[in-house]
N, C-alpha and C. Protein backbone atom coordinates (compact mmCIF):
# COMPACT_ATOMS: atom_id res chain seq x y z
N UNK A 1 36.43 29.60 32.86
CA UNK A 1 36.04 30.00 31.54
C UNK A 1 35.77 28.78 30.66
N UNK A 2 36.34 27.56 30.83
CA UNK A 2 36.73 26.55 30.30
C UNK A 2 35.12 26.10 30.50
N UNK A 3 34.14 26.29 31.56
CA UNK A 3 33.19 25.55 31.84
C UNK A 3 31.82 26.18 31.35
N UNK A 4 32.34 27.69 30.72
CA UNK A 4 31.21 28.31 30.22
C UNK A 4 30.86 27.54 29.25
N UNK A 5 32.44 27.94 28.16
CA UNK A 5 32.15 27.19 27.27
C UNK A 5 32.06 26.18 26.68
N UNK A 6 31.99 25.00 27.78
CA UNK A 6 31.11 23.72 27.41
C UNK A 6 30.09 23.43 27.83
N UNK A 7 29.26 24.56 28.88
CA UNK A 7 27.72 24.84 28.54
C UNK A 7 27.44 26.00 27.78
N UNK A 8 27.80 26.01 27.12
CA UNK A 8 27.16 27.07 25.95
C UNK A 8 25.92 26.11 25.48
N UNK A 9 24.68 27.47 24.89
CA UNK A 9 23.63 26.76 23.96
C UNK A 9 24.63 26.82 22.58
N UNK A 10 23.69 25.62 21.88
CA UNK A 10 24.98 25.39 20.72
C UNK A 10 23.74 26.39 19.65
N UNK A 11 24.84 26.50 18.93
CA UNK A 11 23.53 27.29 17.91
C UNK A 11 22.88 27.01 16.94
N UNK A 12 21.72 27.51 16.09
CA UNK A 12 20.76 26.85 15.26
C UNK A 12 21.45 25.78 14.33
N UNK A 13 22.83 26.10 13.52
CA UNK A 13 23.03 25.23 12.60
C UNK A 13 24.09 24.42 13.19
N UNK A 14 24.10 24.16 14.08
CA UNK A 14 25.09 23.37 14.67
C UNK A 14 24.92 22.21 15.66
N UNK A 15 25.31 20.82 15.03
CA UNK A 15 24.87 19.83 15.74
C UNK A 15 24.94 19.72 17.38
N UNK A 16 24.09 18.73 17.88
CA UNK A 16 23.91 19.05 19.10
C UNK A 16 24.84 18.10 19.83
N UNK A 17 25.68 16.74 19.03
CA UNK A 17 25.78 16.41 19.57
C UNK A 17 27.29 16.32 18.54
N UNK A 18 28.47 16.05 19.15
CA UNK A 18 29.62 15.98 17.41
C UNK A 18 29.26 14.76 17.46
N UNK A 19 30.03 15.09 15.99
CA UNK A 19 30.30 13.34 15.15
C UNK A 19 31.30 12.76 15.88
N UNK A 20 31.13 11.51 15.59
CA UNK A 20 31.90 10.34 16.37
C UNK A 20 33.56 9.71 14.63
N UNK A 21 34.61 10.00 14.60
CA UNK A 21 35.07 9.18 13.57
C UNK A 21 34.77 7.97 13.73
N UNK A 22 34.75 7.41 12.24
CA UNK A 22 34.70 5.76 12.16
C UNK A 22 35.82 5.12 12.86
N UNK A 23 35.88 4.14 13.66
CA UNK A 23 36.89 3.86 14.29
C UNK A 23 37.98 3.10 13.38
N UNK A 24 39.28 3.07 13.42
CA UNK A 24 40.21 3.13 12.64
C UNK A 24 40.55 1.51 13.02
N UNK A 25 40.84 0.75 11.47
CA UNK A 25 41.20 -0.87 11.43
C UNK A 25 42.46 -1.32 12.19
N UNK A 26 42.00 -2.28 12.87
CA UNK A 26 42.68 -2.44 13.57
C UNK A 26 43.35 -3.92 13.09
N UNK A 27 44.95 -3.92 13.42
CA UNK A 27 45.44 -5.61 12.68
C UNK A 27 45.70 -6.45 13.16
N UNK A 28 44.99 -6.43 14.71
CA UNK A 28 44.74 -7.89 15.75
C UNK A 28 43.38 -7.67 15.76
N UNK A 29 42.98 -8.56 16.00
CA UNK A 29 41.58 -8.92 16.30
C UNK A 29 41.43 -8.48 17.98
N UNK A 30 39.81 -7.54 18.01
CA UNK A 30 39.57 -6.84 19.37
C UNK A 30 39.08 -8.12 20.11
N UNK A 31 39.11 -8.66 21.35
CA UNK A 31 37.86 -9.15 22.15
C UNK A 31 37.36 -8.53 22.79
N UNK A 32 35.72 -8.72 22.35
CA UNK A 32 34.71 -7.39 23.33
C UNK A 32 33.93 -8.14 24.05
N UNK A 33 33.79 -7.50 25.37
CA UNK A 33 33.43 -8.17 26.59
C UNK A 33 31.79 -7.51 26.58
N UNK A 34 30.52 -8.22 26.95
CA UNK A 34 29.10 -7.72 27.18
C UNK A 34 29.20 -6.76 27.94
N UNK A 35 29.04 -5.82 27.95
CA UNK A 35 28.38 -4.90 29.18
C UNK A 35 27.12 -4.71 28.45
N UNK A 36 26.05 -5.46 29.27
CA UNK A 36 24.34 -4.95 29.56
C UNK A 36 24.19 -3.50 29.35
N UNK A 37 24.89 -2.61 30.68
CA UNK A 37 24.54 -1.75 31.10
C UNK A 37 24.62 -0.55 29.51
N UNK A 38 25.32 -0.54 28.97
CA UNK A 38 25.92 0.22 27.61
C UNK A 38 25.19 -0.01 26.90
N UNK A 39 24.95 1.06 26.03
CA UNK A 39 23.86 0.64 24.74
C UNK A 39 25.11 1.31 23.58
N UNK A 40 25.31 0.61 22.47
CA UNK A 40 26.01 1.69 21.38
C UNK A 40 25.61 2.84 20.81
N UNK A 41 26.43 3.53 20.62
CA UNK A 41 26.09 5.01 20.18
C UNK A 41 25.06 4.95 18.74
N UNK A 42 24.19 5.47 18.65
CA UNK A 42 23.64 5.96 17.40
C UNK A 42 24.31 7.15 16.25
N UNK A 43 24.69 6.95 15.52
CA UNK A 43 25.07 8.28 14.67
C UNK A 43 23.44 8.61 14.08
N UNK A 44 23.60 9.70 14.41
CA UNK A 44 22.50 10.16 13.71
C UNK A 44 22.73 11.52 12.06
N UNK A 45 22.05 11.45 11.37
CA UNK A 45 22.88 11.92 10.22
C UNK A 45 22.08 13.27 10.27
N UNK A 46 22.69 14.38 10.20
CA UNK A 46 21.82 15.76 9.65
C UNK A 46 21.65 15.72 8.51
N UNK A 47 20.60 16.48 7.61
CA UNK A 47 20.05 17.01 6.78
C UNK A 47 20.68 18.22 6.56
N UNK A 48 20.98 18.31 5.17
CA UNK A 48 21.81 19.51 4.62
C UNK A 48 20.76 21.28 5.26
N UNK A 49 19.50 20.74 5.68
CA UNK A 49 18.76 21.94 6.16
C UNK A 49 19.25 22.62 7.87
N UNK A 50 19.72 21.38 8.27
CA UNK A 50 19.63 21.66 9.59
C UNK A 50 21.47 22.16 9.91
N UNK A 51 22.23 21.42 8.89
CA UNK A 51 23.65 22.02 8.85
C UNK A 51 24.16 23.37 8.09
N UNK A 52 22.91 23.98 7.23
CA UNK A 52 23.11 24.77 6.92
C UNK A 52 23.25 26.27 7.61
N UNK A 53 23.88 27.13 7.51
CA UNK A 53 23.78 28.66 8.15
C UNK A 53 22.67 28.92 7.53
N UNK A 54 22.01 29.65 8.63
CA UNK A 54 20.77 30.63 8.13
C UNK A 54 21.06 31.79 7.16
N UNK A 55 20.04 32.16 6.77
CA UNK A 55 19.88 33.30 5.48
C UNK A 55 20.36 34.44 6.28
N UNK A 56 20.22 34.88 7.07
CA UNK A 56 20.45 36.08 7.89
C UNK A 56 21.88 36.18 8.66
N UNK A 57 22.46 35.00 8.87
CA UNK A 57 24.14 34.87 9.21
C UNK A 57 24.70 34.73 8.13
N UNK A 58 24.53 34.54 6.71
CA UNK A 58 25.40 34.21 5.75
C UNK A 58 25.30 35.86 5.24
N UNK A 59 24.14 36.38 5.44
CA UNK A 59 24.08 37.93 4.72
C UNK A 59 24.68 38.85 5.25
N UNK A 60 24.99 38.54 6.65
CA UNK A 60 26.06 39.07 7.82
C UNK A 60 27.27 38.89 7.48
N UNK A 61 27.89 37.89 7.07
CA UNK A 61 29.31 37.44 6.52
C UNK A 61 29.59 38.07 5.72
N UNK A 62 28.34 37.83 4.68
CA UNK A 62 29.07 38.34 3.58
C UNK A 62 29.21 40.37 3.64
N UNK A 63 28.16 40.52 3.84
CA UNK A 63 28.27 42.16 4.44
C UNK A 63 29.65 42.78 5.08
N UNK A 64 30.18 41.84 5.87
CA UNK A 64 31.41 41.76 6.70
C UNK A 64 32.57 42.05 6.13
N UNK A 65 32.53 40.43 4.94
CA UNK A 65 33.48 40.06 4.15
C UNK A 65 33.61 41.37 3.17
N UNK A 66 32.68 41.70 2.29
CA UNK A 66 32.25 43.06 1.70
C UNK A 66 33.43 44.11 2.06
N UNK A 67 33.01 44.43 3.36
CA UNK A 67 33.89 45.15 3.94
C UNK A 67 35.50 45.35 3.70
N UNK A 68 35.44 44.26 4.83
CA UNK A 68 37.09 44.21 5.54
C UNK A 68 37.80 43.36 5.12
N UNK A 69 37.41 43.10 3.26
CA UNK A 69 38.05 42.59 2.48
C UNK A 69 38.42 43.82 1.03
N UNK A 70 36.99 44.06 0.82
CA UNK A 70 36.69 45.18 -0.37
C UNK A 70 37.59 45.95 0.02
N UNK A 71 37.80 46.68 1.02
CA UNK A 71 38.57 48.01 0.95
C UNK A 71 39.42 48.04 0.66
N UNK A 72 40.52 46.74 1.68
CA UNK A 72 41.67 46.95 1.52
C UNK A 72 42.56 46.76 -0.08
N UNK A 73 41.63 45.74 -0.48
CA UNK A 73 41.92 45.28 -1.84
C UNK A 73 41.47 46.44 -2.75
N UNK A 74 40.58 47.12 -2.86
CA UNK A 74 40.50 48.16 -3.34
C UNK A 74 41.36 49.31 -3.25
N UNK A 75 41.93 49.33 -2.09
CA UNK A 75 42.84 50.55 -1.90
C UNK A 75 44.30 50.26 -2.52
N UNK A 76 44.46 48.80 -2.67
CA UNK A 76 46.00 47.62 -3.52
C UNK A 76 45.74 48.66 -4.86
N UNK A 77 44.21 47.98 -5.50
CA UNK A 77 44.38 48.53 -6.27
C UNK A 77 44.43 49.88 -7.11
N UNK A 78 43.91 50.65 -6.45
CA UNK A 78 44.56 51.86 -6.60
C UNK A 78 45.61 52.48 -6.32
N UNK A 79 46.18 51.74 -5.52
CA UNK A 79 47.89 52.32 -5.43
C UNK A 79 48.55 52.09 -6.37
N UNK A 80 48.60 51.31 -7.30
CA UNK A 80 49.11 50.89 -8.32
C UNK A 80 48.49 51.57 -9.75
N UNK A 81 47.46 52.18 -9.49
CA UNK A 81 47.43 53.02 -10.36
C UNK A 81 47.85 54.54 -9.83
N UNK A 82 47.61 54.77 -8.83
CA UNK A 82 48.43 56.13 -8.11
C UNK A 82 49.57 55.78 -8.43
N UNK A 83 50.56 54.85 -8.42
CA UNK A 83 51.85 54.76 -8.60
C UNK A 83 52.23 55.26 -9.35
N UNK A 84 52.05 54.48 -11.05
CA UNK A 84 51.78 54.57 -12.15
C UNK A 84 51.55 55.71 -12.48
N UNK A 85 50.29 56.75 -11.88
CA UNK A 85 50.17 58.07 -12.47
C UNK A 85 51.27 58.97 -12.02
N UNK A 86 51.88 58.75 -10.92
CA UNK A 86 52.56 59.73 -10.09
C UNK A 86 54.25 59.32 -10.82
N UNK A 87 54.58 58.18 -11.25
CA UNK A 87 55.78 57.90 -12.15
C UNK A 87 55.57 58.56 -13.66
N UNK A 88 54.79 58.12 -14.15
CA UNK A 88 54.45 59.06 -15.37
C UNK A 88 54.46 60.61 -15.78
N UNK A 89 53.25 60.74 -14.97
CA UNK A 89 52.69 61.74 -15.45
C UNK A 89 53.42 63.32 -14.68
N UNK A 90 53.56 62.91 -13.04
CA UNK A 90 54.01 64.11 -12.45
C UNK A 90 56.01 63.91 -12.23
N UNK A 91 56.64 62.87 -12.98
CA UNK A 91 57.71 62.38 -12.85
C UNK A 91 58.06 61.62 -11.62
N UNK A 92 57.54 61.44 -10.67
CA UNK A 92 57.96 61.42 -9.21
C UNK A 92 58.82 59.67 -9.10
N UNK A 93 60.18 60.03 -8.69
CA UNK A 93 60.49 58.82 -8.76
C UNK A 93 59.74 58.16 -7.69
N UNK A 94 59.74 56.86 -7.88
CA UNK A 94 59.36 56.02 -6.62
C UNK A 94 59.99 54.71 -6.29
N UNK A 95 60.05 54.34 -5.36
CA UNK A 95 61.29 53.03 -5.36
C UNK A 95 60.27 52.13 -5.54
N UNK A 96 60.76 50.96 -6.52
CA UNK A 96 59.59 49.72 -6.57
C UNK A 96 59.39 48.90 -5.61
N UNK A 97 60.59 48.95 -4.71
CA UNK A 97 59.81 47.94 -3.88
C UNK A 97 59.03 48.16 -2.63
N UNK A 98 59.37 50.09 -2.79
CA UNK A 98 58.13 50.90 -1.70
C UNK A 98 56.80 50.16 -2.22
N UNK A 99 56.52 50.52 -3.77
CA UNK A 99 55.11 49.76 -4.25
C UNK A 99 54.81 48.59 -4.48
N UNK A 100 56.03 47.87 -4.43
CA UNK A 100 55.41 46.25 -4.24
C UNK A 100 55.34 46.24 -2.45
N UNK A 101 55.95 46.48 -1.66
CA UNK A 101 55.65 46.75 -0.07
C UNK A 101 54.68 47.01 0.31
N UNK A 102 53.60 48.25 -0.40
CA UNK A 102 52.62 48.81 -0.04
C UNK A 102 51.13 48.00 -0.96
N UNK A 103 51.80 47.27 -1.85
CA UNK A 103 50.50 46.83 -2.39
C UNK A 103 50.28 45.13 -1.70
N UNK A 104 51.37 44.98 -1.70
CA UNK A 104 51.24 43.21 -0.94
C UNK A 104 50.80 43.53 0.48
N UNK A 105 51.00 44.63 1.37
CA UNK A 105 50.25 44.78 2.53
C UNK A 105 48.69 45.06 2.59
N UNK A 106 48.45 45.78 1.26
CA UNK A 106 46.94 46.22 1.16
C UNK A 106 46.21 45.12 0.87
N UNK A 107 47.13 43.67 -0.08
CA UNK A 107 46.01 42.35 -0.69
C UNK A 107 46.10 41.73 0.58
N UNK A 108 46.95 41.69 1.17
CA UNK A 108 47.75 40.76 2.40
C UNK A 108 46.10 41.33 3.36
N UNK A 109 46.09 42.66 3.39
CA UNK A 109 44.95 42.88 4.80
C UNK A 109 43.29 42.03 3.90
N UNK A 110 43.12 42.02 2.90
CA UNK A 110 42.42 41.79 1.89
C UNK A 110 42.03 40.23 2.09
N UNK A 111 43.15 39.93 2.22
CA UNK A 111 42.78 38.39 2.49
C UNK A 111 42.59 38.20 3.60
N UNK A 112 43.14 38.63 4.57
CA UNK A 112 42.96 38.64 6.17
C UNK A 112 41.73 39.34 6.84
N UNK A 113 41.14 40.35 6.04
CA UNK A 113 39.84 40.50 5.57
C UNK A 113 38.64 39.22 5.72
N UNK A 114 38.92 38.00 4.55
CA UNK A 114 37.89 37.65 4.74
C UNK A 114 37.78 36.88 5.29
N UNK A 115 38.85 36.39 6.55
CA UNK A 115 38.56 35.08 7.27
C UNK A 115 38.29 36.37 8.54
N UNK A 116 38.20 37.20 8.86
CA UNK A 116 38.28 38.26 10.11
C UNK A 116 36.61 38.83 9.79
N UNK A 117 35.80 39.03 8.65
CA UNK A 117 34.62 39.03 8.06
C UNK A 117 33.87 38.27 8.79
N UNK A 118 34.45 36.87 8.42
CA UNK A 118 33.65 35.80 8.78
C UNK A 118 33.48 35.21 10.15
N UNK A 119 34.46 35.61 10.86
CA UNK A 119 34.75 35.22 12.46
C UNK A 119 34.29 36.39 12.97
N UNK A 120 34.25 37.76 12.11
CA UNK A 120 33.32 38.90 13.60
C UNK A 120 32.06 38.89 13.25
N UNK A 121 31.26 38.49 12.37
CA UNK A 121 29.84 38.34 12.39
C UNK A 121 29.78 37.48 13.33
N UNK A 122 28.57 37.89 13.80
CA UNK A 122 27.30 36.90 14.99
C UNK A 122 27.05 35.74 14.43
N UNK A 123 26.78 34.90 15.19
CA UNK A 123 26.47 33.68 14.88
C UNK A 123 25.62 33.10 14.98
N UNK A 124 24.32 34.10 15.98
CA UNK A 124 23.37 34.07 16.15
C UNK A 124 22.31 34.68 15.31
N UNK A 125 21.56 34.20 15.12
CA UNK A 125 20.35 34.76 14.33
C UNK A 125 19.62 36.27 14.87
N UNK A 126 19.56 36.14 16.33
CA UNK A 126 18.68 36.94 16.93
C UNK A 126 19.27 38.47 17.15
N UNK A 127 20.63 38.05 17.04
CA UNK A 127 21.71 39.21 17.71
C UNK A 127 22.65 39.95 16.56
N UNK A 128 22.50 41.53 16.27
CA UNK A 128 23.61 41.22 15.11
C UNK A 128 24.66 41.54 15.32
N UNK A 129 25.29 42.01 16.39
CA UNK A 129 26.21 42.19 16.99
C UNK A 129 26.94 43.51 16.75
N UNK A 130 28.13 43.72 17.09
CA UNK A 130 28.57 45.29 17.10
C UNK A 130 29.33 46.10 15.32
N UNK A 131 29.79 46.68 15.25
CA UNK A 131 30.01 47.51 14.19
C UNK A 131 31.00 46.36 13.68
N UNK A 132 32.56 46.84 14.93
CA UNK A 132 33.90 46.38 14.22
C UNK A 132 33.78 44.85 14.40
N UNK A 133 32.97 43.93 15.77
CA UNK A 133 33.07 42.72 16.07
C UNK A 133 34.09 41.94 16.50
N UNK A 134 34.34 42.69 17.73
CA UNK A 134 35.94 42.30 18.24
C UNK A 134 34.57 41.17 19.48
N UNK A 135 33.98 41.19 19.93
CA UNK A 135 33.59 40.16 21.10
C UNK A 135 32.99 39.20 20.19
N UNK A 136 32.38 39.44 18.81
CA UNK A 136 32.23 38.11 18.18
C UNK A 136 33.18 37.44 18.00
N UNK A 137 34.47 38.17 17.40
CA UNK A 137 35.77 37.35 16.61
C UNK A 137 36.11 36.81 18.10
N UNK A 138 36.26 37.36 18.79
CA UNK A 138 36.95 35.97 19.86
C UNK A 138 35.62 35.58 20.85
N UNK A 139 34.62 35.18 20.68
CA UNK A 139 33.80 34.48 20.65
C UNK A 139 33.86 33.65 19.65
N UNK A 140 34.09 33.60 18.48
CA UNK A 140 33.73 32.71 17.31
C UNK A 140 35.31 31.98 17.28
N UNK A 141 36.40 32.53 17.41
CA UNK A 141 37.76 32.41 17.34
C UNK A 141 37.59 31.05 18.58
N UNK A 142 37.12 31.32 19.92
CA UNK A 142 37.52 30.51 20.74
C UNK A 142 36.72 28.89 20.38
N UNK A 143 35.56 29.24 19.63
CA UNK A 143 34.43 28.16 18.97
C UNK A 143 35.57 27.32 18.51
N UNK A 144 36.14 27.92 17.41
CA UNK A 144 37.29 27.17 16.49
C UNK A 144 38.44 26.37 17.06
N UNK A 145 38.75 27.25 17.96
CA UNK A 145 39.74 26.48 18.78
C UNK A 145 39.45 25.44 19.54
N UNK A 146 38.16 25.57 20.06
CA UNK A 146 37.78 23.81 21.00
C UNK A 146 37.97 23.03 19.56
N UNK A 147 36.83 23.34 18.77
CA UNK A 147 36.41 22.18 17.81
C UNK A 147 38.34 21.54 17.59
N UNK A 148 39.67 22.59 17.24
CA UNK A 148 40.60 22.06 16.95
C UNK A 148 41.47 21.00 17.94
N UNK A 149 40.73 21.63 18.92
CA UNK A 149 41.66 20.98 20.52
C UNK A 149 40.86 19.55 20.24
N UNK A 150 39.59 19.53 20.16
CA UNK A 150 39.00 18.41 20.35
C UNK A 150 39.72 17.23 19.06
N UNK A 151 39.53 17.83 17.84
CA UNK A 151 39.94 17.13 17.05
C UNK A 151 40.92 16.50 17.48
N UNK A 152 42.23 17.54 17.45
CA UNK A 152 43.52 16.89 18.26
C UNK A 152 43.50 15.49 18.77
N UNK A 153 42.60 15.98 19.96
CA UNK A 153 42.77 15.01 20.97
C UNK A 153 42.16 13.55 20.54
N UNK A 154 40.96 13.68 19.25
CA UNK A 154 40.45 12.57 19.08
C UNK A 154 41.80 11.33 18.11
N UNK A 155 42.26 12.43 17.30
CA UNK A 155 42.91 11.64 16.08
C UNK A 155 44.42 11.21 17.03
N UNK A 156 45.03 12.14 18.24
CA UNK A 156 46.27 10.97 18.71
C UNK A 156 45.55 9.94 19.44
């Protein structure tokens, strides 16, 4: 699995090749030996056009985000006015910390919402992928995780 995904095609807004960090100062002096054969790396710099997400994956996100953020937060907040009406108006006791329980789970999914938005949209332009986006999110989930492994490994 490990070998799929380091031939994957990389996708439109995403460099082809990573960045290299600046290499970190060092407080002896290096001696560097010729090798002919080696040429030094080029950084090459992208253009805010070519690092950008396309118009059609960001309208996906946000559509997403829309979602499986809007609701839940929407539904917070109406419990708290259901609360409120149902303490008032029809007497009904209610324990407060049933409604602080039930409203911190509804912002809680709300926020978890919009990073779950953004990881089950497609990432592809061509494809828009399925309703709920469980093979994008861990498609896109496992993306995240190299880039973190890699990091890792660069900065020890």
């Amino acid at each position: 699995m490990a070998a799929e995904e380091s031939e994957r095609t990389p996708l439109p807004f995403e460099p082809n090749k990573k960045r290299q960090k600046p290499a970190k100062a060092i407080s002896q002096p290096v001696i560097k030996t010729k090798e002919p054969d080696k040429k030094p790396q080029q950084q090459r710099r992208y253009s805010k056009q070519e690092m950008a997400i396309p118009e059609v994956v960001s309208q996906r996100m946000i559509r997403r985000v829309a979602g499986f953020c809007g609701i839940p937060t929407a539904l917070g907040i109406t419990s708290l006015v259901v609360s409120y009406l149902l303490v008032t108006f029809a007497e009904i006791q209610l324990a407060p910390i049933a409604v602080l329980l039930v409203n911190m789970g509804l912002f809680g999914l709300g926020v978890i919402g919009i990073t779950y938005g953004v990881l089950s949209a497609s990432w592809d332009e061509d494809r828009p992928g399925s309703i709920l986006g469980l093979g994008e999110f861990s498609t896109n989930w496992g993306r995240m995780a190299e880039v973190w492994r890699d990091t890792r490994k660069k900065n020890v």
